[in-house]
Protein backbone atom coordinates (compact mmCIF):
# COMPACT_ATOMS: atom_id res chain seq x y z
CA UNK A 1 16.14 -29.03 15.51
CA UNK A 2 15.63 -27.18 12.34
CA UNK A 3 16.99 -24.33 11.80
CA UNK A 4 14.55 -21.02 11.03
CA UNK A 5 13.94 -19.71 7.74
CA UNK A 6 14.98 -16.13 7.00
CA UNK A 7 12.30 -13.86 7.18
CA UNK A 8 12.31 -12.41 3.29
CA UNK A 9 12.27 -8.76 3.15
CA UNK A 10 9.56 -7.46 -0.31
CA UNK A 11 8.85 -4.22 -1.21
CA UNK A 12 5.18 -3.27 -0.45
CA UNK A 13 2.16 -5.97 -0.01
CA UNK A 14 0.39 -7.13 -3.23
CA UNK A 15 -3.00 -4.46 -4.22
CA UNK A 16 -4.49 -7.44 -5.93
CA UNK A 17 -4.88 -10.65 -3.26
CA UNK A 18 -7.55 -13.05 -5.17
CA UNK A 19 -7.83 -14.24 -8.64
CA UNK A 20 -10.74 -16.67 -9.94
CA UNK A 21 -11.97 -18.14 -13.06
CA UNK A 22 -15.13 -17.37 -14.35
CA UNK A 23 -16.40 -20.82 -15.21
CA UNK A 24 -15.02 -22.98 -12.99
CA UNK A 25 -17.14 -25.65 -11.73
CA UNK A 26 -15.50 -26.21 -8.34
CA UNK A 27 -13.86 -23.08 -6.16
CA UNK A 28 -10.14 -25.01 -5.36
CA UNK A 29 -8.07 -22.45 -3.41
CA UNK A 30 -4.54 -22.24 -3.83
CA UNK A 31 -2.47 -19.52 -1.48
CA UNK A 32 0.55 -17.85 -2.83
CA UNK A 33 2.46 -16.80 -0.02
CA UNK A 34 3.76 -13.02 -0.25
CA UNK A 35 7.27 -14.11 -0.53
CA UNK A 36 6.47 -16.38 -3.74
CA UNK A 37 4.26 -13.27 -4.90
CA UNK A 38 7.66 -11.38 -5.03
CA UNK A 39 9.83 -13.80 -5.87
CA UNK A 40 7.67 -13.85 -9.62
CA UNK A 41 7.40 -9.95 -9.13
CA UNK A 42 11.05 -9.53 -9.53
CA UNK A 43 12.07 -12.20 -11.78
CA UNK A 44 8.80 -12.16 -14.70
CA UNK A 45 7.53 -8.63 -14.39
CA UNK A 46 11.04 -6.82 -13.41
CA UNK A 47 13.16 -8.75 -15.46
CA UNK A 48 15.63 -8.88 -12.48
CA UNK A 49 18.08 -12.48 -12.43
CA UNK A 50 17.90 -14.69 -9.10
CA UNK A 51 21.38 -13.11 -8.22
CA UNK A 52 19.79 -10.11 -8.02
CA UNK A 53 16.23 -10.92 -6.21
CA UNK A 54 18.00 -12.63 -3.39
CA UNK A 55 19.82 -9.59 -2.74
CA UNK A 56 16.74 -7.30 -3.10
CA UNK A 57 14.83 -10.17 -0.70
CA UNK A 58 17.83 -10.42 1.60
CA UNK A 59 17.83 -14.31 1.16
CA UNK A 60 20.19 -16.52 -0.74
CA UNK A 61 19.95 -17.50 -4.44
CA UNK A 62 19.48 -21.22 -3.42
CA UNK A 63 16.49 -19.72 -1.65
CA UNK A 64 15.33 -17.66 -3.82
CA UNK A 65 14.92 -20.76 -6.98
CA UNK A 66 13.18 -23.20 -3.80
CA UNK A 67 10.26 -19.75 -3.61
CA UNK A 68 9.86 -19.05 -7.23
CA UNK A 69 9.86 -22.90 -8.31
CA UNK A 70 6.97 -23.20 -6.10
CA UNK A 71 5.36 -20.24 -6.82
CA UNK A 72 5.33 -21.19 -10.57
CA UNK A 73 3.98 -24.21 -9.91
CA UNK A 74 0.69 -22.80 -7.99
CA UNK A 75 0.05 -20.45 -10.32
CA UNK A 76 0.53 -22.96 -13.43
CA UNK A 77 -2.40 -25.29 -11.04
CA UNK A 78 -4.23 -22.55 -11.32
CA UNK A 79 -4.68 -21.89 -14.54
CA UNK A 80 -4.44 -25.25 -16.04
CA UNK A 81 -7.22 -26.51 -13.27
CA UNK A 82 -9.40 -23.38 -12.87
CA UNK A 83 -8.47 -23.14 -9.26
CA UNK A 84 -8.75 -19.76 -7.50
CA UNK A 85 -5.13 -18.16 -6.49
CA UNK A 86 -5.20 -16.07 -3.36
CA UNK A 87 -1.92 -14.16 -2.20
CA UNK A 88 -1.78 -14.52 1.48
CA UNK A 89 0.67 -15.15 4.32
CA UNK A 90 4.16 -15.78 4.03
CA UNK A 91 7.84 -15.29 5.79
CA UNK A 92 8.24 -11.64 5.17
CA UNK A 93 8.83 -8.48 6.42
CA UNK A 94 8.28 -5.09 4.20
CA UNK A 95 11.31 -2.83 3.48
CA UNK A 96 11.85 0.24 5.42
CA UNK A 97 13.80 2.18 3.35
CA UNK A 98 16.88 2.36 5.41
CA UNK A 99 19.32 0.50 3.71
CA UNK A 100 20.10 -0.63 0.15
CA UNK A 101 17.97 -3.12 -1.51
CA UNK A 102 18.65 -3.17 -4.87
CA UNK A 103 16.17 -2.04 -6.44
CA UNK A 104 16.55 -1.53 -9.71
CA UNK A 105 13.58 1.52 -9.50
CA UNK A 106 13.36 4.27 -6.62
CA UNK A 107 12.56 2.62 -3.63
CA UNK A 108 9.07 3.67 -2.79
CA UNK A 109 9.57 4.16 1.24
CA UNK A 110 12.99 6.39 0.45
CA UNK A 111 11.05 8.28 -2.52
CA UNK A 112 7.98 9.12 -0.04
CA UNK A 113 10.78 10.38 2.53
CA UNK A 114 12.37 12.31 -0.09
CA UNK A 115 9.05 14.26 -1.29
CA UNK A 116 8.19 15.01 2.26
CA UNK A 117 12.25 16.73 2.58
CA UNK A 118 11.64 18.72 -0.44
CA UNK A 119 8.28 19.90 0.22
CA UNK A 120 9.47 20.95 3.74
CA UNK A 121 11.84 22.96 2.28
CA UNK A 122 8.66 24.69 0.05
CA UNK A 123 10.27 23.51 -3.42
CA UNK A 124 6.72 22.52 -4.26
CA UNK A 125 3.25 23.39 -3.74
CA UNK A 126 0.38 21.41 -2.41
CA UNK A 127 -2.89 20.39 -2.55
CA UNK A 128 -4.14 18.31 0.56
CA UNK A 129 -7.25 16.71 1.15
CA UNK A 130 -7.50 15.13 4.30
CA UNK A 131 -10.71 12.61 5.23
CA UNK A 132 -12.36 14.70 7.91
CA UNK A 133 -15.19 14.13 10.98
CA UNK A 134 -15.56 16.78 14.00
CA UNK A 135 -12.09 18.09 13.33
CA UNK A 136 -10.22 14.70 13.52
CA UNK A 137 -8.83 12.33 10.85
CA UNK A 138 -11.82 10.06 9.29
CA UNK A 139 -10.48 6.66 10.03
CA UNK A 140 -11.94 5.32 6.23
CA UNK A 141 -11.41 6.52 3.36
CA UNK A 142 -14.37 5.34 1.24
CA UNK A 143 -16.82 6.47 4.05
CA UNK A 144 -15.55 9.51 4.59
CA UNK A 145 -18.59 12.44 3.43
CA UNK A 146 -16.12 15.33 4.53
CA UNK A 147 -12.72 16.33 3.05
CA UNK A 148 -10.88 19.20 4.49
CA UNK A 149 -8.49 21.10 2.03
CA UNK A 150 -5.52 22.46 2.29
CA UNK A 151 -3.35 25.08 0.25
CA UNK A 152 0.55 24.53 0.92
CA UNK A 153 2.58 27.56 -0.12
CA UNK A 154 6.03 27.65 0.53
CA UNK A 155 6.03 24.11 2.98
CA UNK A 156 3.48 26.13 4.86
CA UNK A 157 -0.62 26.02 5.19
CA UNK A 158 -1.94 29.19 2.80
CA UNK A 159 -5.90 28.48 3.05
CA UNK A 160 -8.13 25.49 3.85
CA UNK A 161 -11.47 24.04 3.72
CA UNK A 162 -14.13 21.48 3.93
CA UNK A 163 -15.94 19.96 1.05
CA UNK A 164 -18.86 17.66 1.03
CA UNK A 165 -18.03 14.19 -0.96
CA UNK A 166 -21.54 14.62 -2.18
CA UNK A 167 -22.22 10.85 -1.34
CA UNK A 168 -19.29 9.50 -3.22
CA UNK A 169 -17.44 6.55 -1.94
CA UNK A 170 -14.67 4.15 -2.52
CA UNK A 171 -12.66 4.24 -6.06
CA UNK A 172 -15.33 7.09 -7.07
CA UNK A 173 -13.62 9.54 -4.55
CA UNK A 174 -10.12 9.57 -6.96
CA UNK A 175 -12.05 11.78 -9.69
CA UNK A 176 -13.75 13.65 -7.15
CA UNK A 177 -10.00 14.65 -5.35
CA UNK A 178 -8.61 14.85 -9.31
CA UNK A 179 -11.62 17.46 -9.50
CA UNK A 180 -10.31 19.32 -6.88
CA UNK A 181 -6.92 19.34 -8.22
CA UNK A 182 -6.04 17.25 -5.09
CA UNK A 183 -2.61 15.73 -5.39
CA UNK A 184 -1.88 14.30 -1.59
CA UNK A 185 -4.28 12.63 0.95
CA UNK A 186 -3.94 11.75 4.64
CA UNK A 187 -6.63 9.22 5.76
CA UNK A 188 -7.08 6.52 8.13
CA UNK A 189 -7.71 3.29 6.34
CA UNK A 190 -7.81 2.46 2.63
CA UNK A 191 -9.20 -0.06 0.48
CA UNK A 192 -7.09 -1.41 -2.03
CA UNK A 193 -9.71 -0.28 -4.81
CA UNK A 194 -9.21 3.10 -3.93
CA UNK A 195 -5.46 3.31 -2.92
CA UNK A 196 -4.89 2.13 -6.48
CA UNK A 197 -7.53 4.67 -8.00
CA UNK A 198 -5.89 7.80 -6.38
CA UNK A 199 -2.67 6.29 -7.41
CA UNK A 200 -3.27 6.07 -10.85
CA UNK A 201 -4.79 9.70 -10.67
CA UNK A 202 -0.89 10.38 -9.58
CA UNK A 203 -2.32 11.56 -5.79
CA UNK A 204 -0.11 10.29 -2.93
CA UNK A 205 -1.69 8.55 -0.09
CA UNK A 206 -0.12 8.50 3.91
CA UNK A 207 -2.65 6.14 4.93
CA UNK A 208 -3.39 4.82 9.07
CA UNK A 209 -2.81 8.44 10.03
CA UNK A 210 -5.30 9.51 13.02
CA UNK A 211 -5.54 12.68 15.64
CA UNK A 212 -6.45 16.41 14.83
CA UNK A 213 -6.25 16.90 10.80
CA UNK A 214 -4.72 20.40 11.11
CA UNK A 215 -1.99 18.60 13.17
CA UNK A 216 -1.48 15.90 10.79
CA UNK A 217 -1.23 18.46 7.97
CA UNK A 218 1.65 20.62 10.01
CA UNK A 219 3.44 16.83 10.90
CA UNK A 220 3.28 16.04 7.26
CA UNK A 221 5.54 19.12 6.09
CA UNK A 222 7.76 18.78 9.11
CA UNK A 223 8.30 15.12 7.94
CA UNK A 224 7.12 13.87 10.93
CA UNK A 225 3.69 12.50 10.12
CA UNK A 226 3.12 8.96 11.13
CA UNK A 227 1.73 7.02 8.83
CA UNK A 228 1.63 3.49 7.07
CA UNK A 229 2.40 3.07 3.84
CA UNK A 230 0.18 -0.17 3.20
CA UNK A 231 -2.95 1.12 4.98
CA UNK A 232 -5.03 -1.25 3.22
CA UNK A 233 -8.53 -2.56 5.43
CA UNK A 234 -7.69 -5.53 3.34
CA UNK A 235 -8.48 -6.98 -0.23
CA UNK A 236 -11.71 -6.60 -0.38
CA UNK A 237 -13.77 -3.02 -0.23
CA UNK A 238 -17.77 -3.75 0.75
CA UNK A 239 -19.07 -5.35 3.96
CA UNK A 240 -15.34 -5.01 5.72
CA UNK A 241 -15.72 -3.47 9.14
CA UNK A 242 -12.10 -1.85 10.46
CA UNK A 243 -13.28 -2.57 13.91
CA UNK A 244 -12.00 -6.42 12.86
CA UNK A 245 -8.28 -5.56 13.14
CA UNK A 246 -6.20 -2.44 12.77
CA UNK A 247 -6.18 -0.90 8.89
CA UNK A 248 -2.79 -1.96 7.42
CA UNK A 249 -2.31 -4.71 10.07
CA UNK A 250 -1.45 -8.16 8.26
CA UNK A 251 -1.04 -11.24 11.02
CA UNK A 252 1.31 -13.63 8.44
CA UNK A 253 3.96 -11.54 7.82
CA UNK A 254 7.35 -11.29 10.65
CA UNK A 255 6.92 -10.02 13.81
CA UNK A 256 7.89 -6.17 13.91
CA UNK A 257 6.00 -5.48 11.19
């Protein structure tokens, strides 16, 4: 009987899922699991040794040069043979935070713990917008025609409102919250367009949040808001109905995810 692989622990999900060429005459698909997407993460784009990404991925280094070898060899199909790469699937679970991973930045789920401690404690103000319907949290972000508004003073709510989106949508919305001087959203679920939009507008999203937005707000600052960090509705933005599966929900990766 053979003996189960280890499920490989990565740091968040990939933003970017599908790549294609332009003028390719036949549409080839090769997947790259989400394990060999982090595997040439670490090792090309953080400069980390195998040593080092099979302690980050919780695997062993024999491991680790089995993923990445294969994972260099899909993507080198890909471009020499004009084959689309997708990034799906995979042995994996997503790291919690709770223990050491080495990672040789701030670990994103202990940095997003740590900014909810300190604004608890009122070391910083806050702007947040939170996608709004009837009084409860907007379960998608691009859809969402209502904003409420919230002034944070002191780890506690100073003033709020609701502003019309004015018909924007999607990646559009980031200027519109940058506009507002906006630097923290709650929402339900998030396109990766968008996520990556507010992000690079340096707003922080807790994404697959839900209830009453005035109690979501209050949870937040307490540091008990429950939320998932990789709300995504998937890779794609237009024609994606949430009803199709829970926003943030991915079926490949290890159970207890």
């Amino acid at each position: 009987m053979a003996r189960p692989s280890r499920c490989r622990r990565i740091c968040t999900r990939p933003k970017y899922c599908s790549f294609a060429p332009e003028n390719a005459e036949k549409n080839e698909e090769v997947v790259l699991t989400v394990d060999e997407y982090e595997t040439v993460r670490l090792i090309d784009l953080e400069d980390m040794n195998q040593e080092q990404t099979a302690r980050q991925m919780d695997i062993s280094r024999t491991t680790v040069m089995e993923i990445y070898r294969a994972a260099r060899r899909k993507i080198a199909d890909c471009i020499v043979n004009g084959k689309t790469l997708t990034v799906s699937g995979g042995n994996y679970r997503i790291c919690d935070g709770s223990s050491f991973c080495g990672c040789q930045t701030a670990c994103r789920k202990r940095h997003t713990m740590q900014k909810c401690s300190d604004r608890k404690r009122g070391i910083a103000a806050m702007r947040i917008a939170v996608t709004y319907e009837d009084g409860e949290v907007f379960q998608h972000f691009g859809h969402t025609a209502q904003f409420k508004i919230y002034d944070i003073e002191n780890g506690k709510i100073a003033s709020e409102q609701v502003v019309s989106t004015n018909g924007q949508g999607h990646g559009a919305l980031a200027g519109f919250l940058s506009q507002q001087q906006v630097d923290t959203v709650i929402c339900g679920g998030i396109g990766g367009g968008a996520a990556a939009a507010l992000a690079n507008s340096g707003i922080q999203v807790y994404g697959g949040a839900a209830g009453n937005t005035d109690d979501a707000v209050r949870q937040l600052l307490e540091g008990q808001l429950a939320y998932d960090p990789e709300p995504q509705c998937g890779c794609h933005e237009e024609g994606h109905s949430c009803g199709e599966h829970a926003c943030g929900e991915d079926p490949h990766g290890c159970s207890g995810n």
